[in-house]
N, C-alpha and C. Protein backbone atom coordinates (compact mmCIF):
# COMPACT_ATOMS: atom_id res chain seq x y z
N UNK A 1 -4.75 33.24 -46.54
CA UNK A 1 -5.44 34.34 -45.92
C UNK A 1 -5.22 35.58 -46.79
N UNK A 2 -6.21 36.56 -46.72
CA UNK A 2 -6.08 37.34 -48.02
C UNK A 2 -5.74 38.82 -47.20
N UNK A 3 -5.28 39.86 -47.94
CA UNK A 3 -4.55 40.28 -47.15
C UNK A 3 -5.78 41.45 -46.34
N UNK A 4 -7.45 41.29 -46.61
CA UNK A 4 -8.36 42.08 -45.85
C UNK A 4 -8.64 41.04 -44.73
N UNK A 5 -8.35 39.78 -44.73
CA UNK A 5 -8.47 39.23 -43.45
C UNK A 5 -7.09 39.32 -42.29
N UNK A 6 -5.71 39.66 -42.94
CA UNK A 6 -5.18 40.40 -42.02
C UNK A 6 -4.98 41.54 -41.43
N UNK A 7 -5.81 42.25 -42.28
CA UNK A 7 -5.90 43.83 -41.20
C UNK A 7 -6.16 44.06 -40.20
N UNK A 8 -7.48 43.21 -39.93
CA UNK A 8 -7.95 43.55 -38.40
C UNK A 8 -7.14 43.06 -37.54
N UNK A 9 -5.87 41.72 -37.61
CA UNK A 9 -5.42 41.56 -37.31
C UNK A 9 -4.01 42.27 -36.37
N UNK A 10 -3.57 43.05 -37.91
CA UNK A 10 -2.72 43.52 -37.56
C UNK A 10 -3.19 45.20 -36.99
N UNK A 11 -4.10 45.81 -37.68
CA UNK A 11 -4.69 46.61 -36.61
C UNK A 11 -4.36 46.84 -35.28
N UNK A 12 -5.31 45.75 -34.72
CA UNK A 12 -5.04 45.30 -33.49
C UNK A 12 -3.62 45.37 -32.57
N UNK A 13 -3.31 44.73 -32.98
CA UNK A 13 -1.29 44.83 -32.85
C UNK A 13 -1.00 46.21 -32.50
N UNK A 14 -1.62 46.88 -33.22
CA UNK A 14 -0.73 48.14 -33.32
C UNK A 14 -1.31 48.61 -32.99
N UNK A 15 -2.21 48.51 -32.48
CA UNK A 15 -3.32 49.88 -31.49
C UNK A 15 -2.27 49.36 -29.98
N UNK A 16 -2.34 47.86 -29.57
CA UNK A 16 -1.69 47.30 -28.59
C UNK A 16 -0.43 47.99 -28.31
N UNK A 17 0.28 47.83 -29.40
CA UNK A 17 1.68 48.72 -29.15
C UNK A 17 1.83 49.68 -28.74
N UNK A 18 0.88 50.83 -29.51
CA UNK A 18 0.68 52.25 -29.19
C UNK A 18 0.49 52.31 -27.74
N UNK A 19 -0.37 51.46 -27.29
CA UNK A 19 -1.22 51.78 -25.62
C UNK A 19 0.16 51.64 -24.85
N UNK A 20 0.66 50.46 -25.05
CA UNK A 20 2.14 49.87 -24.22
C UNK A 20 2.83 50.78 -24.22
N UNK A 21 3.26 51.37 -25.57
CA UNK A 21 3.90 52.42 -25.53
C UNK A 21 3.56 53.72 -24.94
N UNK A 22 2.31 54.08 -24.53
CA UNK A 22 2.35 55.76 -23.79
C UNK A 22 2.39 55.26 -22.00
N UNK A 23 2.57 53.87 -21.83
CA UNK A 23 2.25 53.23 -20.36
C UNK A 23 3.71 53.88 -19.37
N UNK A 24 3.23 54.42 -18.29
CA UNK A 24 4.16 54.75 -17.81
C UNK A 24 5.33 53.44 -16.75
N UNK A 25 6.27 53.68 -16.76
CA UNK A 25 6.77 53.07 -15.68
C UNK A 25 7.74 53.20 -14.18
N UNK A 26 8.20 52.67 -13.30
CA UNK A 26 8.75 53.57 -12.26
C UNK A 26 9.78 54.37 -13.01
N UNK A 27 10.19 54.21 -14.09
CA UNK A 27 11.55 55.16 -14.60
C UNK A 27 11.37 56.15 -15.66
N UNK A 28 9.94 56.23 -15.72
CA UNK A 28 9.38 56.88 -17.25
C UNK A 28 8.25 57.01 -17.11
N UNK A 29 7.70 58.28 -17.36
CA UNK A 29 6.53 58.58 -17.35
C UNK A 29 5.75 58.70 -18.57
N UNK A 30 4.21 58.45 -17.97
CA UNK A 30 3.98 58.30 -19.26
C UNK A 30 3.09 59.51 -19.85
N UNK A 31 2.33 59.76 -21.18
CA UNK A 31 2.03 61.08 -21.70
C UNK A 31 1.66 61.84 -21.03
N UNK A 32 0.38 61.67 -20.41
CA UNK A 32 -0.58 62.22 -19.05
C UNK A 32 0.05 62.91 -17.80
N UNK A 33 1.17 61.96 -17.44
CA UNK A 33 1.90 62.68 -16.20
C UNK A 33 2.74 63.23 -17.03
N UNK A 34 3.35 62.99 -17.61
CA UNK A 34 4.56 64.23 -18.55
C UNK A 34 3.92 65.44 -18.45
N UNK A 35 2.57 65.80 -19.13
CA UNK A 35 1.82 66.84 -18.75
C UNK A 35 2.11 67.86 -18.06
N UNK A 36 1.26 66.51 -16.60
CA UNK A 36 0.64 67.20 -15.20
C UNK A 36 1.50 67.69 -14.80
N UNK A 37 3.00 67.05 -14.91
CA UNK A 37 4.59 67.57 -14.17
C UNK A 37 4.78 68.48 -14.04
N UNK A 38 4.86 68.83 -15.90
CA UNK A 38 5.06 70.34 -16.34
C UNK A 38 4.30 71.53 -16.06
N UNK A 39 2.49 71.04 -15.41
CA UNK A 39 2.04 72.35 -15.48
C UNK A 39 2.59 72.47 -13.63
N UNK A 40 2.46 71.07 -13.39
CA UNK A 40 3.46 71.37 -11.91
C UNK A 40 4.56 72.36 -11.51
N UNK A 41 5.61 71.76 -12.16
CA UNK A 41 6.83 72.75 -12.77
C UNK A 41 6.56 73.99 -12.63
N UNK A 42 5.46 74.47 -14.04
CA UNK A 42 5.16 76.12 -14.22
C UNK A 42 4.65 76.31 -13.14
N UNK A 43 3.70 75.82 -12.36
CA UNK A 43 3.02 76.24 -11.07
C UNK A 43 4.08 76.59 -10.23
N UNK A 44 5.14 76.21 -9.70
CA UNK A 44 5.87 76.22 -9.00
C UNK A 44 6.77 77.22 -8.95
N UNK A 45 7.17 77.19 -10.31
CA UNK A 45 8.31 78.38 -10.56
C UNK A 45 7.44 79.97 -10.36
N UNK A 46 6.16 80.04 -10.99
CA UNK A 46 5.08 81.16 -11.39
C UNK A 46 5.42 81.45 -9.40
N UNK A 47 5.02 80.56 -8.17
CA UNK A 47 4.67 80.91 -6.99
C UNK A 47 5.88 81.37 -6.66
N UNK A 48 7.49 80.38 -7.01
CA UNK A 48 7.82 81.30 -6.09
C UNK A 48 8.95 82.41 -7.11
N UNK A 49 8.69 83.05 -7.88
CA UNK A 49 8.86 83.79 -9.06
C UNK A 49 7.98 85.37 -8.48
N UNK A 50 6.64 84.67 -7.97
CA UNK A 50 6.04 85.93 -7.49
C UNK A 50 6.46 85.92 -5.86
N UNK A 51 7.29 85.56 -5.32
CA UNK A 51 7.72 85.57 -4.02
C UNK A 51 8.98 86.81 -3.94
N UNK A 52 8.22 87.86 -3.71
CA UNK A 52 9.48 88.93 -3.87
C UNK A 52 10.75 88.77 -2.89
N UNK A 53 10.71 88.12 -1.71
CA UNK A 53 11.98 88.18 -1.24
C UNK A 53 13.03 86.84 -1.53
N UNK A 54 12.31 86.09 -2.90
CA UNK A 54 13.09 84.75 -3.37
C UNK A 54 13.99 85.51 -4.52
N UNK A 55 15.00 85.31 -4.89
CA UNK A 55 15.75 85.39 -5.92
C UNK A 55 15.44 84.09 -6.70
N UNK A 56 14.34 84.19 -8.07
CA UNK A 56 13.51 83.07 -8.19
C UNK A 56 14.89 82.46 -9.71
N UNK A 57 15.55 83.00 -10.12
CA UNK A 57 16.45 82.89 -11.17
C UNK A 57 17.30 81.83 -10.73
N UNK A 58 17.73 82.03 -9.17
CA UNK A 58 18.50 80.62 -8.75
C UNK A 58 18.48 79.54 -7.82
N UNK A 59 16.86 79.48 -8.42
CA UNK A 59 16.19 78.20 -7.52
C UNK A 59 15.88 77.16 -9.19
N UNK A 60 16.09 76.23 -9.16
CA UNK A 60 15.50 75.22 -10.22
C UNK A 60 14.82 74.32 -9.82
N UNK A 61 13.68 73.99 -11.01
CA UNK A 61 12.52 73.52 -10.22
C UNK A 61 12.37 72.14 -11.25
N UNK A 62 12.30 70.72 -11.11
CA UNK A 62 12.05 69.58 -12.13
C UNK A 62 10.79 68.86 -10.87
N UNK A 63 10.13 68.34 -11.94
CA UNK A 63 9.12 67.38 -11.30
C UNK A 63 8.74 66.08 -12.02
N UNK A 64 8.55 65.14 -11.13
CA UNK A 64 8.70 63.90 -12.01
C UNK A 64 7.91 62.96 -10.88
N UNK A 65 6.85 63.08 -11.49
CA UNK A 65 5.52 61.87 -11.00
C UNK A 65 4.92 62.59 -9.68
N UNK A 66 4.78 64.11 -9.79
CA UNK A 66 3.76 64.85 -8.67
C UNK A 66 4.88 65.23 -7.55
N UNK A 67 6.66 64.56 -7.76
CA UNK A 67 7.32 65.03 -6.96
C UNK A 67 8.56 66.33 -7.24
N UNK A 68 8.26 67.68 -6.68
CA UNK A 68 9.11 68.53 -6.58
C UNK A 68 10.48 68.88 -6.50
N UNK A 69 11.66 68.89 -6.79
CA UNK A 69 12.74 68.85 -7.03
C UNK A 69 13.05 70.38 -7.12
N UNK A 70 13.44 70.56 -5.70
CA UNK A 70 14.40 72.34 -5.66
C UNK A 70 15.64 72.09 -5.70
N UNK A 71 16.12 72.74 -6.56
CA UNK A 71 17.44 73.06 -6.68
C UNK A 71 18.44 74.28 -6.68
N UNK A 72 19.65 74.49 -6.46
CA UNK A 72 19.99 75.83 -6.60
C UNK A 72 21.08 76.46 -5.42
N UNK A 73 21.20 77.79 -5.48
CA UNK A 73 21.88 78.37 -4.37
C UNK A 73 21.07 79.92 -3.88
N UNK A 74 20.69 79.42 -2.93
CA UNK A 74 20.20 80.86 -1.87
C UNK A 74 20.60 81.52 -0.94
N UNK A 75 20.75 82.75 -0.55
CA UNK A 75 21.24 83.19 0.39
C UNK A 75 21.19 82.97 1.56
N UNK A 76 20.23 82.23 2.63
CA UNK A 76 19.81 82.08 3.64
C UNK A 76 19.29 80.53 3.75
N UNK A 77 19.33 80.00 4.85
CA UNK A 77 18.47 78.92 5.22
C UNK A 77 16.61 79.39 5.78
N UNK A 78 16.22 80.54 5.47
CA UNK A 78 14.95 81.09 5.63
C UNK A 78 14.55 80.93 4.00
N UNK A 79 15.54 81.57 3.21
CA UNK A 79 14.82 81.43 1.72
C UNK A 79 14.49 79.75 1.46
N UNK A 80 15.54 78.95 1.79
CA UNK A 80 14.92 77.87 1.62
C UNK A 80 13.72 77.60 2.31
N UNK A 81 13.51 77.26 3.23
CA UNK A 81 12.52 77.22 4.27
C UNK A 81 11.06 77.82 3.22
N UNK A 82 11.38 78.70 3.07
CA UNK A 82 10.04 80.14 2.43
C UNK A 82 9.96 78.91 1.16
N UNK A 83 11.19 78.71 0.00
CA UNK A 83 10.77 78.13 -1.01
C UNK A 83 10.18 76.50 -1.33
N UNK A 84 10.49 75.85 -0.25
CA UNK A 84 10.18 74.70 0.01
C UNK A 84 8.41 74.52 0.31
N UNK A 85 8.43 75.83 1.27
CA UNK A 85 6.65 76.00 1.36
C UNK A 85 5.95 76.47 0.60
N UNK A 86 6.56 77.23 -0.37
CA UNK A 86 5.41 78.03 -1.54
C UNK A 86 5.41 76.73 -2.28
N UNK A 87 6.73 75.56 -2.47
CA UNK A 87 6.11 74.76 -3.33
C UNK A 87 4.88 73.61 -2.89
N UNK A 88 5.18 73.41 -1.43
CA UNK A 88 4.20 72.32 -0.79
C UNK A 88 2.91 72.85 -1.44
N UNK A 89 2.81 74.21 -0.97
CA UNK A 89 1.46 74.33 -1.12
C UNK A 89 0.93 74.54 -2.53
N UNK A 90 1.47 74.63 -3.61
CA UNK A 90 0.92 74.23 -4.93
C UNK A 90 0.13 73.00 -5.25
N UNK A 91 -1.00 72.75 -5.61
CA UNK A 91 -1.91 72.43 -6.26
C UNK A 91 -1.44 70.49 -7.19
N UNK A 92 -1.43 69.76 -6.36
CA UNK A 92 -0.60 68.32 -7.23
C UNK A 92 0.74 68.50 -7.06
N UNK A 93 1.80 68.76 -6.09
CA UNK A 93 2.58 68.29 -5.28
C UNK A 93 2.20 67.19 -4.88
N UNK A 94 2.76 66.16 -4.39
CA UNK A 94 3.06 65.37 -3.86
C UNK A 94 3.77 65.00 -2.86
N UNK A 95 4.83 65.47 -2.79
CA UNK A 95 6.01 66.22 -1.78
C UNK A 95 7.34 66.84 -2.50
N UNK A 96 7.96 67.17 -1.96
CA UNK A 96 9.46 67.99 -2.06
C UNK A 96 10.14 67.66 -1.66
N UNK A 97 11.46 67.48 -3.19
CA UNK A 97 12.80 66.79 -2.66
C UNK A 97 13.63 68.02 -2.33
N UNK A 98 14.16 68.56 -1.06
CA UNK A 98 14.92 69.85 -0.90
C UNK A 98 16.57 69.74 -1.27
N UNK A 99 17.10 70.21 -2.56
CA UNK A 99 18.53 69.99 -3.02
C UNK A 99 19.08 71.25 -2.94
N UNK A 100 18.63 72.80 -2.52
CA UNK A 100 18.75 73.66 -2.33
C UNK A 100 20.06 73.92 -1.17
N UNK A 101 21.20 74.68 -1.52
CA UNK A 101 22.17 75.54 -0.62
C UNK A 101 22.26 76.60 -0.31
N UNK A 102 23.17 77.13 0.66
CA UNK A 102 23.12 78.17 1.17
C UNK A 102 24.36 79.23 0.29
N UNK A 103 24.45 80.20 -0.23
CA UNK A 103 25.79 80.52 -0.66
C UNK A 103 26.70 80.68 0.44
C-alpha cells in the first residue's frame, strides 16, 4: 500500500480522535459547555456584583454543566436567600448548589 492510499485512512482516525476527544462526559465537560459555564459564571457574578446590599467579593461562584455553585461567607441568612435568587434567575442555570455561610 503506498503511502497516498494511507492517508485517507489515517485521516480519518484522526478526525475520529479529535471528535472523542472534545466529547463530554459525567466528569468532564466538553468544549461547548466549558463555554456556556463560564459565560454562566460571568452572568452570575455580574448579577449579584450589581446587587448593592451583597458583599459580592465573598460569595464564589463555579459552574459545571448549567449547575451553580455558591460559595463563601455572608453576613446574614437573608444575603444568602437574596444570592441564591439573583442566581436562579440568570439565564441557563439549571439549579443551585447553596455552600454559602453565615459569619
Amino acid at each position: 500500500m503506498t503511502l497516498l492510499q494511507r492517508f485517507p485512512a489515517f485521516f480519518l482516525a484522526a478526525m475520529l480522535a479529535l471528535l472523542v476527544g472534545c466529547a463530554s462526559t459525567s466528569q468532564q465537560e466538553g468544549t461547548g459547555e466549558y463555554i456556556d459555564d463560564t459565560v454562566i459564571t460571568t452572568k452570575v457574578k455580574a448579577a449579584i456584583f450589581n446587587e448593592p446590599t451583597l458583599k459580592s467579593a465573598e460569595i464564589n461562584v463555579e459552574t459545571f454543566k448549567g449547575v451553580v455553585q455558591l460559595s463563601g461567607f455572608v453576613n446574614s441568612q437573608s444575603d444568602i436567600n437574596k444570592a441564591v435568587e439573583i442566581a436562579r434567575s440568570v439565564e441557563g442555570v439549571k439549579s443551585v448548589r447553596n455552600d454559602m455561610r453565615v459569619k
